[in-house]
N, C-alpha and C. Protein backbone atom coordinates (compact mmCIF):
# COMPACT_ATOMS: atom_id res chain seq x y z
N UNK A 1 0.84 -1.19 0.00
CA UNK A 1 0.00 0.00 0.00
C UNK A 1 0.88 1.24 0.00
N UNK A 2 0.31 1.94 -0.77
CA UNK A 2 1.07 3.43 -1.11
C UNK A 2 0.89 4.18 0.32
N UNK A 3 1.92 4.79 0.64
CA UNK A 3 1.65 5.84 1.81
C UNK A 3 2.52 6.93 1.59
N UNK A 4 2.11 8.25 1.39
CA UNK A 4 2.59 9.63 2.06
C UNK A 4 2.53 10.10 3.09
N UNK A 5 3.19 10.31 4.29
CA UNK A 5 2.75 11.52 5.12
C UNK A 5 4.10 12.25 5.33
N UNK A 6 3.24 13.73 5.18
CA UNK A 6 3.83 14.56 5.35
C UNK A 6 4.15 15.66 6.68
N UNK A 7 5.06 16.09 7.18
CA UNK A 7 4.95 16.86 8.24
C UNK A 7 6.14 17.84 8.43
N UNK A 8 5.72 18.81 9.30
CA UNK A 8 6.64 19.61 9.41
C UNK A 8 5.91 21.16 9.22
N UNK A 9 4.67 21.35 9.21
CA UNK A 9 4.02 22.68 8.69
C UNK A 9 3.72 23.24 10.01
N UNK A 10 3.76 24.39 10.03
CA UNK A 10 3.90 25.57 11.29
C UNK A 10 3.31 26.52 11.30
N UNK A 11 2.81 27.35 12.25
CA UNK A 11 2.71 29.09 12.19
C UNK A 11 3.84 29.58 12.24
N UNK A 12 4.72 30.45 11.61
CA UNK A 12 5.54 31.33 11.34
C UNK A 12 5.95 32.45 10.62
N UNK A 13 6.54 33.23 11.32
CA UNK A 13 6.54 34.28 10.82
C UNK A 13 6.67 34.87 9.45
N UNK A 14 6.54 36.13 8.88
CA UNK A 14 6.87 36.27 7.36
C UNK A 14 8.67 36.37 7.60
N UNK A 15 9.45 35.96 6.39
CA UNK A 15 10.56 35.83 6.90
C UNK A 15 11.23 34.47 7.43
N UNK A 16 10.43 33.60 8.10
CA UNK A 16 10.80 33.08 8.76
C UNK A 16 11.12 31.53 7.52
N UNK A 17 11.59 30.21 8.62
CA UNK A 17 11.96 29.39 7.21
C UNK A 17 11.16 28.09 8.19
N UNK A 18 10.55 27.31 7.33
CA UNK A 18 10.13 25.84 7.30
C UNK A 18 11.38 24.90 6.43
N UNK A 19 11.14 23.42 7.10
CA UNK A 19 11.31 22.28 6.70
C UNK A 19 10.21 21.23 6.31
N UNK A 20 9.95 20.94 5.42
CA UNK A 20 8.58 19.91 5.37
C UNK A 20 9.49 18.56 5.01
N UNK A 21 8.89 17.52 5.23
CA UNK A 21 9.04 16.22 5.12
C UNK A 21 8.20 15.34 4.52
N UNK A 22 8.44 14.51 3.71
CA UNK A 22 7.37 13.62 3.07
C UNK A 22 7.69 11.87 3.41
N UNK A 23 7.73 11.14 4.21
CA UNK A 23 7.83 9.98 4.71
C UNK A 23 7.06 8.62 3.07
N UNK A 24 7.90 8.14 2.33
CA UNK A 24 6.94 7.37 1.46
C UNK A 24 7.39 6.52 1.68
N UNK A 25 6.05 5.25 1.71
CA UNK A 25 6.27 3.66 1.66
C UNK A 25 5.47 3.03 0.49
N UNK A 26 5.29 1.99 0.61
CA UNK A 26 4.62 1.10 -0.16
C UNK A 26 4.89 1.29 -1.81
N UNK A 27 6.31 1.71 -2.28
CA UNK A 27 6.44 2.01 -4.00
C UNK A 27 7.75 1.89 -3.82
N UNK A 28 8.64 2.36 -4.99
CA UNK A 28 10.38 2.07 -5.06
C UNK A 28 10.57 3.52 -5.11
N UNK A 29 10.40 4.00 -4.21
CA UNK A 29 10.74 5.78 -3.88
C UNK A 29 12.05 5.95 -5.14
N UNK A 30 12.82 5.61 -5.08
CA UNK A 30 14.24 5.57 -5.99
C UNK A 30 13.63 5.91 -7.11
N UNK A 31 12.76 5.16 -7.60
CA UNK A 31 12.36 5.23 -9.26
C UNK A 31 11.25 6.26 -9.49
N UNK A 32 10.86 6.98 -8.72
CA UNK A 32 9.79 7.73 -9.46
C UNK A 32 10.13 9.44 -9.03
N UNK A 33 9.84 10.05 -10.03
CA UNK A 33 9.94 11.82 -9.70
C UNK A 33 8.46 12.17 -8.62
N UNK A 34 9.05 13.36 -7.68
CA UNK A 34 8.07 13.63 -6.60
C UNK A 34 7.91 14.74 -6.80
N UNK A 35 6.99 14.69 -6.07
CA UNK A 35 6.57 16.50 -5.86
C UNK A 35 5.45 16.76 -4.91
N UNK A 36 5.51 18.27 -4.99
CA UNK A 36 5.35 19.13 -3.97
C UNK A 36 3.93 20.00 -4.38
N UNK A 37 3.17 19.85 -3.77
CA UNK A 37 1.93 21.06 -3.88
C UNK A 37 1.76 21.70 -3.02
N UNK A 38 1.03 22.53 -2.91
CA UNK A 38 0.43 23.44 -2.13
C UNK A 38 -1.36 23.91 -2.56
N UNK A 39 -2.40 24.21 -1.43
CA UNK A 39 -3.57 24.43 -1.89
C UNK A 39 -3.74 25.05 -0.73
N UNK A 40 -4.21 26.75 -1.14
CA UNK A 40 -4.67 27.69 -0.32
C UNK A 40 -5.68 27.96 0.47
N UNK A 41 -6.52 28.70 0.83
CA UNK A 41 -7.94 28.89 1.05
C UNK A 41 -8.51 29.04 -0.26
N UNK A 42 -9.57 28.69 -0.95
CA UNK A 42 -9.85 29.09 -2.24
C UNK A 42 -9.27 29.22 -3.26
N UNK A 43 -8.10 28.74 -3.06
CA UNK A 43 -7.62 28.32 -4.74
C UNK A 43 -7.28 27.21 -4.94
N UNK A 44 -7.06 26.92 -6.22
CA UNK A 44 -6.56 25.50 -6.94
C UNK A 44 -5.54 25.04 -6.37
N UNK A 45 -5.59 23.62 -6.20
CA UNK A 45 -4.30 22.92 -5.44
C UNK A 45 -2.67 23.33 -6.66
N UNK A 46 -1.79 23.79 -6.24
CA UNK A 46 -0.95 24.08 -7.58
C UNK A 46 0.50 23.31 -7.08
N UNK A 47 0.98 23.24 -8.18
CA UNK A 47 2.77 22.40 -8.27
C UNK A 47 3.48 23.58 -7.79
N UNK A 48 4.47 23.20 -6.40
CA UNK A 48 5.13 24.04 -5.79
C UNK A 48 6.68 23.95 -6.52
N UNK A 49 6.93 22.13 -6.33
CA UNK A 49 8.11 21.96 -6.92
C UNK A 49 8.06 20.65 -7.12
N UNK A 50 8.98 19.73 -8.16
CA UNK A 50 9.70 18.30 -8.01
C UNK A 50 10.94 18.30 -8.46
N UNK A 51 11.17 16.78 -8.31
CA UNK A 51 12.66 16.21 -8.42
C UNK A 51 12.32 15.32 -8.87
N UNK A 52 13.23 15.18 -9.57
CA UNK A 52 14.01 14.01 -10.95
C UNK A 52 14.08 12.01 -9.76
N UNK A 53 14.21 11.60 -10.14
CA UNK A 53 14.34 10.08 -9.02
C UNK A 53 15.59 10.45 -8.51
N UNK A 54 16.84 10.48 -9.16
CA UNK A 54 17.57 10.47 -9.05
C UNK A 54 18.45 11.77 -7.96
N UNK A 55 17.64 12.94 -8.24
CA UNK A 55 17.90 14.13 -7.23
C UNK A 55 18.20 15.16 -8.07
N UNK A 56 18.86 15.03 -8.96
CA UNK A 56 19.46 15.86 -9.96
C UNK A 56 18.68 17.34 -10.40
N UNK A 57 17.82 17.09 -11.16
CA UNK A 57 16.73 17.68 -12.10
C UNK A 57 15.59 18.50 -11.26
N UNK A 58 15.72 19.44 -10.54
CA UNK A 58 14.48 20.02 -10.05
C UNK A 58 13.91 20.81 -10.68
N UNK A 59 12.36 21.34 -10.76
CA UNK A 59 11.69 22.58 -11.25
C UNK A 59 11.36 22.93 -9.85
N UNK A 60 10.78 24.47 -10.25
CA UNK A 60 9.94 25.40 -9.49
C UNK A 60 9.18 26.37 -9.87
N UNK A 61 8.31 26.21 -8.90
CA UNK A 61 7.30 27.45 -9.13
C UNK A 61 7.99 28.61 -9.68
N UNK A 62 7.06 29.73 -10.30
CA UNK A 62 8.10 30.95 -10.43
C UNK A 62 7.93 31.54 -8.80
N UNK A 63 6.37 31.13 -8.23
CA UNK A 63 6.62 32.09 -7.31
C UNK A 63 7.42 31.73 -5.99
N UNK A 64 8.18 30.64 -6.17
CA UNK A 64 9.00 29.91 -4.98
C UNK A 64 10.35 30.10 -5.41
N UNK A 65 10.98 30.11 -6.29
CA UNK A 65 12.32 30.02 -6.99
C UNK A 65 12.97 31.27 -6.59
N UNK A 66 14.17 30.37 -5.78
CA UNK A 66 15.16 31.54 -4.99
C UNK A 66 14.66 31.18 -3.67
N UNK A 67 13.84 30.63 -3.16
CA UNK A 67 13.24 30.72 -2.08
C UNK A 67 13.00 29.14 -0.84
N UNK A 68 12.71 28.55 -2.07
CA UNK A 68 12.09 26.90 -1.33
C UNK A 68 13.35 26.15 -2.10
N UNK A 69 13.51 25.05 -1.86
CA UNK A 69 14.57 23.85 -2.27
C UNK A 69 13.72 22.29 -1.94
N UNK A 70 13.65 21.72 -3.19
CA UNK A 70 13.26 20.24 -2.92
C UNK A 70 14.56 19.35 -2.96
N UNK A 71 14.08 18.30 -2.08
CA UNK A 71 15.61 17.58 -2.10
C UNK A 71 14.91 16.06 -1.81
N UNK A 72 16.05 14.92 -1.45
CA UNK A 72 15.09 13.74 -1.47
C UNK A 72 16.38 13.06 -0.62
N UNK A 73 15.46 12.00 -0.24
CA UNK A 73 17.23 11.00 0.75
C UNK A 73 16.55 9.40 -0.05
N UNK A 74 17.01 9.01 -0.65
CA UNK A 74 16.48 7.66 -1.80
C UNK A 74 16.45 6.10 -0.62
N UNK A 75 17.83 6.77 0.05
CA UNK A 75 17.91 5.38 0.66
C UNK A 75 17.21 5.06 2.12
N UNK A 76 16.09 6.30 2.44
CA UNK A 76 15.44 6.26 3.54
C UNK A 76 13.93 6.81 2.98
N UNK A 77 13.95 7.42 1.64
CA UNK A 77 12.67 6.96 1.42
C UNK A 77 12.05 8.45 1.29
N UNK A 78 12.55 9.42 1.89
CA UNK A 78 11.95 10.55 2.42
C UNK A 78 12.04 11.34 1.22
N UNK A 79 11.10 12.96 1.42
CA UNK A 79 11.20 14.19 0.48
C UNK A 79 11.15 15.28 1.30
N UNK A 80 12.22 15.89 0.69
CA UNK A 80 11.97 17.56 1.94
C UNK A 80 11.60 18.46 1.14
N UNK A 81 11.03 19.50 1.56
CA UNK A 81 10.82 20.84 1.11
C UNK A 81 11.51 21.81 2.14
N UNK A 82 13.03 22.56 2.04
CA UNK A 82 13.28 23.56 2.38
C UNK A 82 12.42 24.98 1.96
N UNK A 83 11.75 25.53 3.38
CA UNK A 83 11.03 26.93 2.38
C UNK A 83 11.74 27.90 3.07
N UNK A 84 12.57 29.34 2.89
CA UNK A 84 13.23 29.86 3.69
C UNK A 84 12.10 31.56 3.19
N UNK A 85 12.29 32.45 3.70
CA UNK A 85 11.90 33.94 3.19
C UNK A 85 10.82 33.68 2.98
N UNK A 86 9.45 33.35 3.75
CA UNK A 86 8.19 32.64 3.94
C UNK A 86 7.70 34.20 3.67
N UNK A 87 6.52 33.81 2.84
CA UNK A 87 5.84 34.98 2.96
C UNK A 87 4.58 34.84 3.17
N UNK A 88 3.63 35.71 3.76
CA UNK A 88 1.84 35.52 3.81
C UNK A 88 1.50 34.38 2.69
N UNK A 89 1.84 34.58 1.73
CA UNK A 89 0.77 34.24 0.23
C UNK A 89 1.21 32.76 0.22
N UNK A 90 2.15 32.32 1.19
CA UNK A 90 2.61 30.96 0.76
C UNK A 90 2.02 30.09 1.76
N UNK A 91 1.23 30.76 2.95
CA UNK A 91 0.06 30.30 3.81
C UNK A 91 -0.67 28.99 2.98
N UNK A 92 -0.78 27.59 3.34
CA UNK A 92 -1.56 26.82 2.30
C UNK A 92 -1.38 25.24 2.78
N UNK A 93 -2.18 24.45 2.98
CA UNK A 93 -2.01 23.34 2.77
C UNK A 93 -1.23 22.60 1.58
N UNK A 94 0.49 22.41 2.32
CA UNK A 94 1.14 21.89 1.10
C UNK A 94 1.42 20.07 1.64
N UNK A 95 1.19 19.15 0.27
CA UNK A 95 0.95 18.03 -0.37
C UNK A 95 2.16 17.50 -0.95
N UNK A 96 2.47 16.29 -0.02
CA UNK A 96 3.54 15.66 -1.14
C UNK A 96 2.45 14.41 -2.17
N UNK A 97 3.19 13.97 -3.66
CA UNK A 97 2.45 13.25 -4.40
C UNK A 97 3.04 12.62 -5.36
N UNK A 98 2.84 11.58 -4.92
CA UNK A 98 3.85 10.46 -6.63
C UNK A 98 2.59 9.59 -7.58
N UNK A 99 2.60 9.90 -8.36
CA UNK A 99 1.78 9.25 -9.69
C UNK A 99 0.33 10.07 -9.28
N UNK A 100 -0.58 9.05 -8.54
CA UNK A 100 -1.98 9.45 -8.33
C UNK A 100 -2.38 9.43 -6.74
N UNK A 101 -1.16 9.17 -6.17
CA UNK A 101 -1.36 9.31 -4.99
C UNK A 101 -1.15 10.54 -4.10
N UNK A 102 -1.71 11.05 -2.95
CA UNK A 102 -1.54 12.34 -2.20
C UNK A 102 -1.44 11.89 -0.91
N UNK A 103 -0.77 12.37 0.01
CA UNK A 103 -0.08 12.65 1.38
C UNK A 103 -1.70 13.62 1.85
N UNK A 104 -2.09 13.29 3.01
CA UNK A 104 -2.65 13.78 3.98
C UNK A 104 -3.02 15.75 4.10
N UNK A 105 -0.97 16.17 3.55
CA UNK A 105 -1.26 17.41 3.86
C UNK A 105 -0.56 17.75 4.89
N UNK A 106 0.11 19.20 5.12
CA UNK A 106 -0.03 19.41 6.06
C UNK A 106 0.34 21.17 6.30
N UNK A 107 -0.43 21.76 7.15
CA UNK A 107 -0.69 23.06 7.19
C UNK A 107 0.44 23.89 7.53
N UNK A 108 0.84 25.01 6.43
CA UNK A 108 1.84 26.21 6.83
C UNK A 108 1.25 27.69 6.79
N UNK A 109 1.55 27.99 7.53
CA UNK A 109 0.82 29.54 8.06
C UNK A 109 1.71 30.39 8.00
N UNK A 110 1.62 31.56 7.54
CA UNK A 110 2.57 32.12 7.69
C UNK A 110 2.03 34.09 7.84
N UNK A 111 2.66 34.49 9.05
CA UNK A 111 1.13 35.16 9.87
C UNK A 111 2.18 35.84 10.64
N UNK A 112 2.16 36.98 10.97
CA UNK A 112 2.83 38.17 12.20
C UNK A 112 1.56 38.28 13.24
């Protein structure tokens, strides 16, 4: 059985920096590209960032780039999202997700 969970989402300040984590089982984490969403209050769930299987190859949002870093550890399975220079607008339930599957979620606030 496929499993995501994700954790690591906070209230923090604008400015301030998160770590998110994506824990995956039940697939060959190694072989497949991951990624990262995010879904706001009222808007569309959107692609924050991914990575290549291998680690290499990342994209990003335009509105994250310079800012967040995806990274992956293959031989423990995991996905991080470094987000540093947090701003209000990035407030959102962010989602890790491989093929058709989704992670739980988990909430970042970002609030003075």
């Amino acid at each position: 059985e496929v499993q995501l969970v994700e954790s690591g989402g906070a209230l923090v300040q604008p400015g301030g920096s998160l770590r998110l984590s994506c824990a995956a089982s039940g697939f060959s984490f190694s072989r497949y590209r991951m990624n990262w969403y995010r879904q706001a209050p009222g808007k569309e769930r959107e692609l924050v960032a991914n990575i290549g299987s291998s680690g290499f190859t990342t994209t990003y949002a335009d509105s994250v780039k310079g800012r967040f870093t995806i990274s992956r550890d293959n031989a423990n399975k995991m996905l991080y999202l470094q987000m540093n220079n947090l701003k209000p607008e990035d407030t959102a339930v962010y989602y890790c997700r491989y093929d058709t599957y989704w992670g739980q979620g988990t909430q970042v606030t970002v609030s003075s």
